[in-house]
C-alpha atoms as a PDB file:
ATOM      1  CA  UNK A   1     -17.980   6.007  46.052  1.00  0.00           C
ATOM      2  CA  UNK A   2     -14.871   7.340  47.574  1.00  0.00           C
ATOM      3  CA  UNK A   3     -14.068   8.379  50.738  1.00  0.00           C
ATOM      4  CA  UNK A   4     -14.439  12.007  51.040  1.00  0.00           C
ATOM      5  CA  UNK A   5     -12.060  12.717  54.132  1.00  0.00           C
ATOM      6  CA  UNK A   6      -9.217  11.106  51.804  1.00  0.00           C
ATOM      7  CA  UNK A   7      -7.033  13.288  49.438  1.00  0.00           C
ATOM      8  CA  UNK A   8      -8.967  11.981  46.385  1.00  0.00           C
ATOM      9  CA  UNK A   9      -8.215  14.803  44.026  1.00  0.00           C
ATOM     10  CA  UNK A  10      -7.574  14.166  40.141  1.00  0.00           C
ATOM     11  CA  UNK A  11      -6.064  16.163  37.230  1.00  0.00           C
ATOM     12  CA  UNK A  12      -6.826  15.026  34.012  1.00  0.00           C
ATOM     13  CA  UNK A  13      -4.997  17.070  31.134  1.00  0.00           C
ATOM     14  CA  UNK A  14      -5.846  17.592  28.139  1.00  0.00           C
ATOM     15  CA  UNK A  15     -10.067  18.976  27.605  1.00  0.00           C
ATOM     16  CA  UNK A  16     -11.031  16.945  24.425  1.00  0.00           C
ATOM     17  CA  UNK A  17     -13.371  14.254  24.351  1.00  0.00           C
ATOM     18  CA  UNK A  18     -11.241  11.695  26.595  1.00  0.00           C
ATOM     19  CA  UNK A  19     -10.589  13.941  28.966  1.00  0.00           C
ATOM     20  CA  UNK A  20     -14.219  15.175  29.642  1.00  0.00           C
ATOM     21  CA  UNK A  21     -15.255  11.295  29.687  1.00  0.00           C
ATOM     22  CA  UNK A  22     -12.546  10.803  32.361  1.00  0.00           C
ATOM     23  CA  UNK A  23     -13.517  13.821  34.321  1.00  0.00           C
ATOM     24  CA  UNK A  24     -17.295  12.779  34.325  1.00  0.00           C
ATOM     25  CA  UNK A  25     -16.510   9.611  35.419  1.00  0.00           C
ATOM     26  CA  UNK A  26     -14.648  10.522  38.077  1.00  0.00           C
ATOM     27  CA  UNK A  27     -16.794  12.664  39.164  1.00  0.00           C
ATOM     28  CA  UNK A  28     -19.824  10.351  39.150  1.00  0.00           C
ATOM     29  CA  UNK A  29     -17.459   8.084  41.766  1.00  0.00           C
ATOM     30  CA  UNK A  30     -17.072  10.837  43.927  1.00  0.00           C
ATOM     31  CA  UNK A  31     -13.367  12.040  43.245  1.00  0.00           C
ATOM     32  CA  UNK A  32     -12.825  15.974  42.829  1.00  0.00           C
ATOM     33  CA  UNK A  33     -11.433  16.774  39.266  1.00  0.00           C
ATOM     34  CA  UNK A  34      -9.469  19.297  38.518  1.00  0.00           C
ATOM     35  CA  UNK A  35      -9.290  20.068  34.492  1.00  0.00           C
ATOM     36  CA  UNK A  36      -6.585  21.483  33.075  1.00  0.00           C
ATOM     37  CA  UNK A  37      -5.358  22.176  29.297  1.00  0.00           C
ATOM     38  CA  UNK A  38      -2.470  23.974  27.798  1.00  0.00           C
ATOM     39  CA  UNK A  39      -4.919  26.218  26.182  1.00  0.00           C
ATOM     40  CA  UNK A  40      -6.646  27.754  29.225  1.00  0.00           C
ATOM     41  CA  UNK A  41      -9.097  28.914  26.917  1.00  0.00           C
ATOM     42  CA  UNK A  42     -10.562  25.132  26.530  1.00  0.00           C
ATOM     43  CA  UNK A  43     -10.831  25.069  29.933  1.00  0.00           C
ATOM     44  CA  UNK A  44     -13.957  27.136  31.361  1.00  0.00           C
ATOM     45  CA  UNK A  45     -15.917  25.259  28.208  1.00  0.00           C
ATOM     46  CA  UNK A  46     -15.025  21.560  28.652  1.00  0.00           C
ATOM     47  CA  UNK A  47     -16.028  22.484  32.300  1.00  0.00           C
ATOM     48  CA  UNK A  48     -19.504  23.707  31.260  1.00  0.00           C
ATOM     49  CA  UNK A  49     -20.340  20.806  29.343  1.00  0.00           C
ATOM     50  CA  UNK A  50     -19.113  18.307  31.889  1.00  0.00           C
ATOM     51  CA  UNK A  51     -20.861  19.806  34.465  1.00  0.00           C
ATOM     52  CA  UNK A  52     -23.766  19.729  32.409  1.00  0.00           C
ATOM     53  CA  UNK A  53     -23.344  16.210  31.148  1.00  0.00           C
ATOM     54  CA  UNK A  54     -23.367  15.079  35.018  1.00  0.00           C
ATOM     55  CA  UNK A  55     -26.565  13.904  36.398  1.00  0.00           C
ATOM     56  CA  UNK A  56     -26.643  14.335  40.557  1.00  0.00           C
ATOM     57  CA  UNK A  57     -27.175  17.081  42.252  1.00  0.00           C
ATOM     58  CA  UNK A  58     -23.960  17.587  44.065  1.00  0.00           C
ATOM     59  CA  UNK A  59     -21.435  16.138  41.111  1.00  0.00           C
ATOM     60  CA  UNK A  60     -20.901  19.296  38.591  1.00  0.00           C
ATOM     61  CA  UNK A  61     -19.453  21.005  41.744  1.00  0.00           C
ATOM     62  CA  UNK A  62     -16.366  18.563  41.833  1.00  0.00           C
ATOM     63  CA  UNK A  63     -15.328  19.701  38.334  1.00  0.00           C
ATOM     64  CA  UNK A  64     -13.094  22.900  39.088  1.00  0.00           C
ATOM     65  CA  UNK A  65     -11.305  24.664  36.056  1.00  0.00           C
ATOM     66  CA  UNK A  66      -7.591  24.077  36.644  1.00  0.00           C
ATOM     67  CA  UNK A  67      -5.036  27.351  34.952  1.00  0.00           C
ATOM     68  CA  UNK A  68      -1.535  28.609  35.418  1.00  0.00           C
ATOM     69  CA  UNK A  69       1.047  26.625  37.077  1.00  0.00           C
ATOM     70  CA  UNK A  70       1.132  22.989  36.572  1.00  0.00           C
ATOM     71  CA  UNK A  71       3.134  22.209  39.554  1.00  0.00           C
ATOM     72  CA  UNK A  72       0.285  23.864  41.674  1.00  0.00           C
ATOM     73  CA  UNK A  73      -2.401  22.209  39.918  1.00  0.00           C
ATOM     74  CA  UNK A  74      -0.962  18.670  40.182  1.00  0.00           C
ATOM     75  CA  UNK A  75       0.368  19.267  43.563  1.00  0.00           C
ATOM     76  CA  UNK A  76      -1.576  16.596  46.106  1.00  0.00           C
ATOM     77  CA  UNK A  77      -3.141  14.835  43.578  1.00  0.00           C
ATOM     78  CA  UNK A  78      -3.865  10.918  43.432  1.00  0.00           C
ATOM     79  CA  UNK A  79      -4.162  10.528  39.964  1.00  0.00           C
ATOM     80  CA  UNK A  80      -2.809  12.262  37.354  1.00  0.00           C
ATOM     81  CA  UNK A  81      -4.355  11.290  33.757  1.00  0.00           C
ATOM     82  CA  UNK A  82      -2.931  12.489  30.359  1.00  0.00           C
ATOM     83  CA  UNK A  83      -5.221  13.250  27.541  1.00  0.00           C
ATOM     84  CA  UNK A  84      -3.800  14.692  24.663  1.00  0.00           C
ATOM     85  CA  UNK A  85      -3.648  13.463  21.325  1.00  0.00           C
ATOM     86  CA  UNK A  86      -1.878  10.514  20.133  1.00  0.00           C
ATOM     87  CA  UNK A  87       1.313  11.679  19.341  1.00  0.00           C
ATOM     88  CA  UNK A  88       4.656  10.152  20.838  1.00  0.00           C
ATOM     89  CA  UNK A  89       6.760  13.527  21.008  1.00  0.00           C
ATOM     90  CA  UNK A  90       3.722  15.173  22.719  1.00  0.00           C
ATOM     91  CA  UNK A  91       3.231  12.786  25.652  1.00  0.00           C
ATOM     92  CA  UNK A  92       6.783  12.813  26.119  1.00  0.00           C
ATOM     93  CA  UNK A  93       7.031  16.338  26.647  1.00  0.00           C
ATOM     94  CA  UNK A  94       3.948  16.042  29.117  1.00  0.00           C
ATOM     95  CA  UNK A  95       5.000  13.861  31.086  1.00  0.00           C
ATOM     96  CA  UNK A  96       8.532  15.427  31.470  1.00  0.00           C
ATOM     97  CA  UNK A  97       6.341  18.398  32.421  1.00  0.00           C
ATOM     98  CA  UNK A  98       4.516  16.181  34.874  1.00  0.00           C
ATOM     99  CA  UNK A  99       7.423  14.986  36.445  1.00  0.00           C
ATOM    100  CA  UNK A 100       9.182  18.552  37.072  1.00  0.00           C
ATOM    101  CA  UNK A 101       6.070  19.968  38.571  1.00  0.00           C
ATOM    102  CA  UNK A 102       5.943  16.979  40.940  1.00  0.00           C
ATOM    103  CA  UNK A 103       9.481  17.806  41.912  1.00  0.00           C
ATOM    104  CA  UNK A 104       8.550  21.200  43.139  1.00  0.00           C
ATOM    105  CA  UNK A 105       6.799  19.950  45.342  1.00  0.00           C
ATOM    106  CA  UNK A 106       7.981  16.369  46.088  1.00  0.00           C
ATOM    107  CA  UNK A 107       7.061  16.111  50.446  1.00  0.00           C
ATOM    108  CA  UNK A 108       3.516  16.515  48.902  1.00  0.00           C
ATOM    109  CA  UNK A 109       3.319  13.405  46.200  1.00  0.00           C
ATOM    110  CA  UNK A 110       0.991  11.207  47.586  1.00  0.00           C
ATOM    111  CA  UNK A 111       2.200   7.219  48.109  1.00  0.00           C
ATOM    112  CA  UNK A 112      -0.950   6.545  46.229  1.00  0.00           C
ATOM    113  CA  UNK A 113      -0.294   8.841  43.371  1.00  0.00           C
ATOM    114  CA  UNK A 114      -1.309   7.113  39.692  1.00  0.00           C
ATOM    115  CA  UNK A 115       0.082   9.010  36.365  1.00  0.00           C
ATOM    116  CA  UNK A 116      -1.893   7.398  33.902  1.00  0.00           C
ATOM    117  CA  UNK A 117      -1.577   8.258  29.889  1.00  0.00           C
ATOM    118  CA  UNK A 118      -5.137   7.248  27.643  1.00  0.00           C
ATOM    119  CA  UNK A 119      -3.117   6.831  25.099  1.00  0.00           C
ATOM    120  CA  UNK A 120      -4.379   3.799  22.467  1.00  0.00           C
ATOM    121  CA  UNK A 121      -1.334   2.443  21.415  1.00  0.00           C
ATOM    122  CA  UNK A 122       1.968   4.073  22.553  1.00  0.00           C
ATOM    123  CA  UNK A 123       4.064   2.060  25.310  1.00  0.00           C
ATOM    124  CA  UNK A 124       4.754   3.851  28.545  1.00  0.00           C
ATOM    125  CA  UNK A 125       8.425   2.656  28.511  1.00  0.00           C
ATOM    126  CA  UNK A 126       8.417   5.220  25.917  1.00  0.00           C
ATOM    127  CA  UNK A 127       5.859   7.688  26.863  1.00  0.00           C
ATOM    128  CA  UNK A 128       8.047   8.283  30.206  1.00  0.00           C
ATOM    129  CA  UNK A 129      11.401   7.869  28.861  1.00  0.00           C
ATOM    130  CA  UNK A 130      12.244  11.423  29.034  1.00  0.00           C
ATOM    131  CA  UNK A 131      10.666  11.897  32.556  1.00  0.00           C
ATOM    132  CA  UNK A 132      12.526  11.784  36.166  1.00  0.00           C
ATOM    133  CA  UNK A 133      13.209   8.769  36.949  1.00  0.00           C
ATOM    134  CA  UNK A 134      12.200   8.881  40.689  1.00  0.00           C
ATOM    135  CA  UNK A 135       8.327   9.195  39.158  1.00  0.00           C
ATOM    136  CA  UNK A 136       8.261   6.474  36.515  1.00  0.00           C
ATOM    137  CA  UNK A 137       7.198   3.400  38.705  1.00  0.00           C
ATOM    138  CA  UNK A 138       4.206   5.788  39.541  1.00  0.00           C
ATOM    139  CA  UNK A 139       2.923   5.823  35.509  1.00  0.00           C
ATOM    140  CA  UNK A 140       1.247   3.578  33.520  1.00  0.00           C
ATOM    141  CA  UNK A 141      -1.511   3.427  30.716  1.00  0.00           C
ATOM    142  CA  UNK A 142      -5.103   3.326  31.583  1.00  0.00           C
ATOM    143  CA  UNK A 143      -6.676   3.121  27.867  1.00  0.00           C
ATOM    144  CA  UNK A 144     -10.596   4.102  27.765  1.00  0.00           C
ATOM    145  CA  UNK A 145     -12.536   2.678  24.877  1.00  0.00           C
ATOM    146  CA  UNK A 146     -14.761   5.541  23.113  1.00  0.00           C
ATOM    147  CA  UNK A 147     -17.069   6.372  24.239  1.00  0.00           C
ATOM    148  CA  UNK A 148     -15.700   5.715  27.801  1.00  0.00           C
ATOM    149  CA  UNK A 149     -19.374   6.987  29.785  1.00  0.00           C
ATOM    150  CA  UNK A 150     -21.008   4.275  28.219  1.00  0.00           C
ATOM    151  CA  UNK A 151     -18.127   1.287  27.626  1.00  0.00           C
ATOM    152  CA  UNK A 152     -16.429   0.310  31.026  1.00  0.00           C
ATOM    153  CA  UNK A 153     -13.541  -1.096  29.687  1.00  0.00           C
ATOM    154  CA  UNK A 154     -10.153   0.138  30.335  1.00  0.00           C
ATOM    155  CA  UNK A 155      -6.858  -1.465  29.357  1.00  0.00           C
ATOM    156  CA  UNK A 156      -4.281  -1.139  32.211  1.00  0.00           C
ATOM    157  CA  UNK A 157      -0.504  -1.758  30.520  1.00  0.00           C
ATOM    158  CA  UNK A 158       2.447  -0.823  32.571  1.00  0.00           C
ATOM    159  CA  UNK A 159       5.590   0.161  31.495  1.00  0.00           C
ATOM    160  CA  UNK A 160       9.126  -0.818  31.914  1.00  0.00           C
ATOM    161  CA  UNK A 161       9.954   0.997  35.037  1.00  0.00           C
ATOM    162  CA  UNK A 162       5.938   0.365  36.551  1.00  0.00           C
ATOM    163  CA  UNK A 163       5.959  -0.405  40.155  1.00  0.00           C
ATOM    164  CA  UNK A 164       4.009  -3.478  40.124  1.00  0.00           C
ATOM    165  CA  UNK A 165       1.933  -1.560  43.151  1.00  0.00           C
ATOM    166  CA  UNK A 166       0.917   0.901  40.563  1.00  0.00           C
ATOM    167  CA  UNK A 167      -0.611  -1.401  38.677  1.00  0.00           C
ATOM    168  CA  UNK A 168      -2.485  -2.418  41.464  1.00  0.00           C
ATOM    169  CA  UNK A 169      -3.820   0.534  42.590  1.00  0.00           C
ATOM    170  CA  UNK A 170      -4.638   1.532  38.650  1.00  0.00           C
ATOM    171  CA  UNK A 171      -6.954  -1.465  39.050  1.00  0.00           C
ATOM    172  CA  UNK A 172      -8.574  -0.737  41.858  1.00  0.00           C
ATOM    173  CA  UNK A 173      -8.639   2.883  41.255  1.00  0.00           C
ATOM    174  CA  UNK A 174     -10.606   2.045  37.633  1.00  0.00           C
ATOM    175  CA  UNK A 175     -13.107  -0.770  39.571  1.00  0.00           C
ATOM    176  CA  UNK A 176     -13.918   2.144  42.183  1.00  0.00           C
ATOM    177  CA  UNK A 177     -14.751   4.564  39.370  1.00  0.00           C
ATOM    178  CA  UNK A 178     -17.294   1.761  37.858  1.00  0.00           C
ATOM    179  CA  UNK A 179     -15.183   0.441  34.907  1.00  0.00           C
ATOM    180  CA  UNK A 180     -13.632  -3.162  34.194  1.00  0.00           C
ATOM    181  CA  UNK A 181      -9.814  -3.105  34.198  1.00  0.00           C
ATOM    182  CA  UNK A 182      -7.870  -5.672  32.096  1.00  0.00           C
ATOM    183  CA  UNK A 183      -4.176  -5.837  33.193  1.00  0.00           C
ATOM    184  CA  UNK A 184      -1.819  -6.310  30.055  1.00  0.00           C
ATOM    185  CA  UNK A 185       1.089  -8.680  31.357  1.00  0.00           C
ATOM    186  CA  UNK A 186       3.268  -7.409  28.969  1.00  0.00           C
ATOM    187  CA  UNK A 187       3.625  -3.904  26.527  1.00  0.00           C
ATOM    188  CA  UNK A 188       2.050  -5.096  22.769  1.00  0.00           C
ATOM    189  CA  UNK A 189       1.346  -2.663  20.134  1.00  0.00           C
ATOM    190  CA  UNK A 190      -2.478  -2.157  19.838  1.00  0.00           C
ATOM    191  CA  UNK A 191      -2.775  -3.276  23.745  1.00  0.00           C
ATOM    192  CA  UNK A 192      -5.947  -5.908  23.519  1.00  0.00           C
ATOM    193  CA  UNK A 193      -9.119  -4.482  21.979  1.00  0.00           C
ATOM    194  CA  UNK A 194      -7.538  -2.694  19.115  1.00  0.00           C
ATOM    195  CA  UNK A 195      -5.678  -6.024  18.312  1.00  0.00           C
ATOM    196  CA  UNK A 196      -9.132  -7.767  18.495  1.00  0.00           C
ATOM    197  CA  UNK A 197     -10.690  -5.448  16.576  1.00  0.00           C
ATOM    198  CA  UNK A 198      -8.284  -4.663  14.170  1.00  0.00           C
ATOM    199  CA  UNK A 199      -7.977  -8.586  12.979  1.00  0.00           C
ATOM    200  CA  UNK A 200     -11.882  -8.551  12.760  1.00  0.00           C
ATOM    201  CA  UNK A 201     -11.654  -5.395  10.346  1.00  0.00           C
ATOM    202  CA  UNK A 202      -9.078  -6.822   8.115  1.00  0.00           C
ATOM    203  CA  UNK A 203     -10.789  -9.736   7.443  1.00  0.00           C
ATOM    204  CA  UNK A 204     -14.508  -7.271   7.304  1.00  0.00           C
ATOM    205  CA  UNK A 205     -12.575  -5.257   4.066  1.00  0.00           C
ATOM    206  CA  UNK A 206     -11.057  -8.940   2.526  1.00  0.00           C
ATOM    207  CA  UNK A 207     -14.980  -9.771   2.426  1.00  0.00           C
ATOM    208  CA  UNK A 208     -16.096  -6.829   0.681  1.00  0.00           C
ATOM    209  CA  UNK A 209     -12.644  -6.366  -1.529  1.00  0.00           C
ATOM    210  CA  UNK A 210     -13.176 -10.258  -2.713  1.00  0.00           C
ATOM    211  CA  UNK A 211     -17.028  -9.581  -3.521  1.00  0.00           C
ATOM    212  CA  UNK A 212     -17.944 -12.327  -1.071  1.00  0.00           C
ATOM    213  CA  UNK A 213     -20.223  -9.340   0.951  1.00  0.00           C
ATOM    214  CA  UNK A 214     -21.277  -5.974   0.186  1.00  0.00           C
ATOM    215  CA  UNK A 215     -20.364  -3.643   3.322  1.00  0.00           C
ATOM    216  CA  UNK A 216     -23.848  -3.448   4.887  1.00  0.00           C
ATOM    217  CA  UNK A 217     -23.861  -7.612   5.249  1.00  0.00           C
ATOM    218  CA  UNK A 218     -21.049  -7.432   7.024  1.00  0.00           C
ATOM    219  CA  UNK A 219     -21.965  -4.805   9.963  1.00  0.00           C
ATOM    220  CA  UNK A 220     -25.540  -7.264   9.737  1.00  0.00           C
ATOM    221  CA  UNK A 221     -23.329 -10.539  10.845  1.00  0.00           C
ATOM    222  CA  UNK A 222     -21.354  -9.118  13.605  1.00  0.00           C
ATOM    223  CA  UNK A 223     -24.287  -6.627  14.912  1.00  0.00           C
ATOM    224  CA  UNK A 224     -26.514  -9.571  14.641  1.00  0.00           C
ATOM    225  CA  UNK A 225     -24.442 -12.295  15.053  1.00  0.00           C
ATOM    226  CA  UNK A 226     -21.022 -12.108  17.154  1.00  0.00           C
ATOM    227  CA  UNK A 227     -22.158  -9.090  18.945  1.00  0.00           C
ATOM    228  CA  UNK A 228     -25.026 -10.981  20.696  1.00  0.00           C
ATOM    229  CA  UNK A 229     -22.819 -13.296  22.110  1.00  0.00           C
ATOM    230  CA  UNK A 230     -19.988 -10.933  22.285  1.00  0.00           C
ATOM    231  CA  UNK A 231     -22.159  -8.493  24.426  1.00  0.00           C
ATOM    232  CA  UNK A 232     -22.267 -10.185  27.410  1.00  0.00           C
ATOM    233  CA  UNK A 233     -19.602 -13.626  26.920  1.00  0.00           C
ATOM    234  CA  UNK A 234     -15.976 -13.176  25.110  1.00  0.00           C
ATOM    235  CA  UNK A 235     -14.695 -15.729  22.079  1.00  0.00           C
ATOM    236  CA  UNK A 236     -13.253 -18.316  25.077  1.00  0.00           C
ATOM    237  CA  UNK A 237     -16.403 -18.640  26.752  1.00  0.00           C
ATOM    238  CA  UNK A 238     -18.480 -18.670  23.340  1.00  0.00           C
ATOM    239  CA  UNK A 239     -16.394 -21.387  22.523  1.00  0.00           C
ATOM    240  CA  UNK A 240     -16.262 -23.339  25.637  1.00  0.00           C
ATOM    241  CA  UNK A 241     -20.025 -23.401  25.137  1.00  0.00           C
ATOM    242  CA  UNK A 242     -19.774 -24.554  21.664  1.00  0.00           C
ATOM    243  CA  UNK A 243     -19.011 -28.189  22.293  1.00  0.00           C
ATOM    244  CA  UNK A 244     -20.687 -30.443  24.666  1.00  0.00           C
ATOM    245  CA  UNK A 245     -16.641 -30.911  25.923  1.00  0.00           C
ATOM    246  CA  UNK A 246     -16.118 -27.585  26.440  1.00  0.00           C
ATOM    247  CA  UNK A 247     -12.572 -25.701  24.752  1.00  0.00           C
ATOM    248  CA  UNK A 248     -11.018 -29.263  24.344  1.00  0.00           C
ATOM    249  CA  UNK A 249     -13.549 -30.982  22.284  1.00  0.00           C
ATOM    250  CA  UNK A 250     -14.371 -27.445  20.476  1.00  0.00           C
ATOM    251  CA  UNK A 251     -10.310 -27.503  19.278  1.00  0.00           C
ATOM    252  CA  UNK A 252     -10.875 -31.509  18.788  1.00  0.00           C
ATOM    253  CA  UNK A 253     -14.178 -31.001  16.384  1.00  0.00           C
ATOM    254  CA  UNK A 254     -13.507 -27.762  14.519  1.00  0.00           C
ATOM    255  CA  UNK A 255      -9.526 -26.944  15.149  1.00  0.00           C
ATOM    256  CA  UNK A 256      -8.630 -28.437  11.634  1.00  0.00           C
ATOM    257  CA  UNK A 257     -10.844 -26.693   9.821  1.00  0.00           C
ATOM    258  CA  UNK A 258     -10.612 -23.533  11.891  1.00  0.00           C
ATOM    259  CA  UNK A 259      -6.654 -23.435  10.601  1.00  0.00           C
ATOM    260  CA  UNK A 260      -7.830 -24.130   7.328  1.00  0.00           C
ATOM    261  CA  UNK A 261      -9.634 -20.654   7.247  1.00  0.00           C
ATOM    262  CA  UNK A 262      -7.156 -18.636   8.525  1.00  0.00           C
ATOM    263  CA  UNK A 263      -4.577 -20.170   6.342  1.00  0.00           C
ATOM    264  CA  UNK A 264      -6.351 -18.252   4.014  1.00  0.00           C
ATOM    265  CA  UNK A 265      -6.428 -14.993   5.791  1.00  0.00           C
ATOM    266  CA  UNK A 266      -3.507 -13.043   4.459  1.00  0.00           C
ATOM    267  CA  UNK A 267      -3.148  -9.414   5.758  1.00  0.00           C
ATOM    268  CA  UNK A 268      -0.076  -9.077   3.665  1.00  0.00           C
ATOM    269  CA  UNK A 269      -3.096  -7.868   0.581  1.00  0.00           C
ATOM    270  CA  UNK A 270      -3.395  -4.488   0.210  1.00  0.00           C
ATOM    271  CA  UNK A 271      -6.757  -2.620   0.304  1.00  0.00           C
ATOM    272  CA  UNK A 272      -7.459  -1.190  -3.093  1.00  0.00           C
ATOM    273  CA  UNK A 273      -8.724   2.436  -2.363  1.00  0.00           C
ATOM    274  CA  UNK A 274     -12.164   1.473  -4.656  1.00  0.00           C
ATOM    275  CA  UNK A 275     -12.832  -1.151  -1.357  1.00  0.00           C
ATOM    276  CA  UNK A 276     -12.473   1.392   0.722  1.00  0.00           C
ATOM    277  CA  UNK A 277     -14.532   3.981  -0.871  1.00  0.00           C
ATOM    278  CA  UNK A 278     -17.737   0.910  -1.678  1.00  0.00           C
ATOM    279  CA  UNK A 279     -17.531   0.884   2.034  1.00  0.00           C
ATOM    280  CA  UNK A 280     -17.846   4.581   2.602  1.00  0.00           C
ATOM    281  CA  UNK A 281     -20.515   4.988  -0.156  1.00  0.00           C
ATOM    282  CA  UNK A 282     -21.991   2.199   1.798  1.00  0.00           C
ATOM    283  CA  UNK A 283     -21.996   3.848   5.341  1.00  0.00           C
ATOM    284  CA  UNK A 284     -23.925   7.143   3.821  1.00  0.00           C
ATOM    285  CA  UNK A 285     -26.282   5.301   2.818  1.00  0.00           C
ATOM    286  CA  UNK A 286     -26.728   3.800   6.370  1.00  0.00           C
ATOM    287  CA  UNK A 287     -25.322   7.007   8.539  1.00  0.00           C
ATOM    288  CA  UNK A 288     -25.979   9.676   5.901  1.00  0.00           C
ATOM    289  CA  UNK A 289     -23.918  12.143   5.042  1.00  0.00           C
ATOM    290  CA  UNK A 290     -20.922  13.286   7.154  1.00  0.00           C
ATOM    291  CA  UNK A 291     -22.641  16.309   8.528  1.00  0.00           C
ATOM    292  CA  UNK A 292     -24.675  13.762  10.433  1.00  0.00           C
ATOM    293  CA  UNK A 293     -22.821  11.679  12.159  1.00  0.00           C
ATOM    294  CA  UNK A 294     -22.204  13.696  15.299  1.00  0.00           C
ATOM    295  CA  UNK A 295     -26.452  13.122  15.969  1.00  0.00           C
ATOM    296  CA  UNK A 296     -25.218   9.398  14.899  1.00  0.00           C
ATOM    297  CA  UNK A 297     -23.097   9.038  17.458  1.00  0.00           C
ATOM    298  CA  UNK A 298     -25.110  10.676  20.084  1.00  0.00           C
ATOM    299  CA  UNK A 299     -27.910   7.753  19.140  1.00  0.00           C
ATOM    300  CA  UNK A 300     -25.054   4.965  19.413  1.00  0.00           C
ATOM    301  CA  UNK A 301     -23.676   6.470  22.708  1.00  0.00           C
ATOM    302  CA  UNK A 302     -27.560   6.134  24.211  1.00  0.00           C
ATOM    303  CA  UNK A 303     -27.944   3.036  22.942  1.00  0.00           C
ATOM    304  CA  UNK A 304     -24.529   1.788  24.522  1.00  0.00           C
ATOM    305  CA  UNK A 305     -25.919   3.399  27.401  1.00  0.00           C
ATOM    306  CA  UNK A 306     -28.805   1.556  27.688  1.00  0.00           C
ATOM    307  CA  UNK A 307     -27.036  -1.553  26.694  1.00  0.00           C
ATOM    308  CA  UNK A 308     -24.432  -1.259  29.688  1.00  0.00           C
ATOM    309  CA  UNK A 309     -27.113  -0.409  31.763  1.00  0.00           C
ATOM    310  CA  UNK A 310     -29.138  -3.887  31.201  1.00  0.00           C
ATOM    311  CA  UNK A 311     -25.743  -5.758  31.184  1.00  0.00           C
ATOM    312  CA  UNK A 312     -24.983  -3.927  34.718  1.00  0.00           C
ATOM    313  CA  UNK A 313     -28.029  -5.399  35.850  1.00  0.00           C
ATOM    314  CA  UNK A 314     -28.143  -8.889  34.175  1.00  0.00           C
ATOM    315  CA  UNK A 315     -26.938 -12.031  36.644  1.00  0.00           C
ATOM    316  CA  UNK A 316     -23.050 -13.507  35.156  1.00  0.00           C
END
């Protein structure tokens, strides 16, 4: 919980679903959010169903509608955090506009202040190319992972012109709101989950495109395989605990073979579009159809919920 005597005021722009997931979380840590969107018409809703999403008594009242000016709403703020959608020429133009309204009233920028972009995959060298340059060490990327209520993880990736102090307080400023910051050392396309998970999907659709597995044995060996060790221990530590030698012997036994299978792996194939539609004809008949999968996703976000919940709790 922050301290309430402090200037802890945030802007998140941008009402979608990443920015009402940022403003509930801040919220829940005690910050004061101010929501704003280009559209002012977004704004009085997303507001609504935040407030309405939060569970305490006295949290819906630090969600405030934020119209008009942008150099007014942003002015004092700690942390600024971009949500709009993933597209380069966008963010650019935001933070520009972020960086002007700042100006107008420069004596009042906070030494603590964060700009932070959610974007997935764009660097921040880029994303603040176009901004002034006296407010670029103050921005960096704090990636959620969807849904970001119920998975903590954020991916912190500075840019070329980061203050390393930013990065620091990004860190700390995630770990007060109650998620787990990983620092990226270095900008990499597809930061560190999506590179993760996108080398696990490429080799999921080589399965089903080869015949080896239909779609619905593949989600069964990761949900009930890797996932249960994956849920609470990462591939290093699985491994470590795979070999009575730890990561050493595990690389002595099984590295040979290990290279063998991945020889093998070749993301240079393309994915025939019939793979790709087995697999959707697959997920309706697990999902159903299309017009259900909002009430699907409001089961998986519970169950995530719960899940964090028990992990939260659960000894290292």
């Amino acid at each position: 919980m922050v301290d309430a005597s402090g200037p802890q005021r945030v802007v998140v722009i941008g009402s979608g679903l990443i920015g009402k997931s940022w403003a509930i979380m801040f919220a829940r840590a005690g910050f004061t959010c101010d929501l704003y969107d280009v559209n002012a018409d977004l704004v009085d809703p997303a507001v609504h169903a935040v407030r309405a999403a939060l569970e305490s008594v006295d949290a819906p009242s630090r969600i405030r509608p934020a119209k008009g000016d942008l150099a007014r709403v942003v002015r004092g703020a700690v942390h600024i955090q971009e949500c709009v959608p993933e597209d380069l020429a966008l963010k650019q133009a935001v933070f520009t506009s972020i960086g002007l309204a700042l100006h107008q009233h420069a004596d009042d920028v906070p030494p603590e202040l964060v700009v932070a972009s959610s974007t997935s995959n764009l660097p921040m060298s880029a994303i603040s190319s176009a901004m002034l340059a006296t407010y670029q060490p103050a921005c960096v990327v704090c990636h959620p992972i969807n849904p970001p209520t119920a998975i903590p993880l954020v991916e912190i990736v500075p840019g070329g012109e980061t203050a390393p102090s930013t990065v620091e307080r990004a860190r700390a400023r995630m770990s007060a709101i109650g998620q787990r910051p990983v620092v990226l050392r270095n900008e990499c396309d597809g930061f560190i989950l999506n590179r993760l998970q996108y080398a696990l999907l490429a080799e999921a659709i080589r399965l089903v495109q080869s015949g080896v597995a239909s779609p619905e044995d593949v989600d069964v060996a990761v949900t009930h395989g890797l996932a249960r060790r994956w849920s609470f221990i990462g591939p290093f530590q699985t491994i470590d605990m795979n070999a009575p030698g730890g990561v050493a012997d595990y690389f002595a036994r099984y590295g040979a073979s290990i290279r063998g299978i991945i020889a093998q792996q070749d993301n240079a194939v393309a994915w025939a579009p019939e793979t790709l539609q087995a697999i959707d004809d697959a997920m309706r008949r697990v999902n159903g159809p299309v017009d259900r999968l909002p009430e699907r996703c409001k089961w998986r976000d519970l169950r995530l919920a719960l899940l964090d919940k028990h992990l939260s709790s659960s000894p290292q």
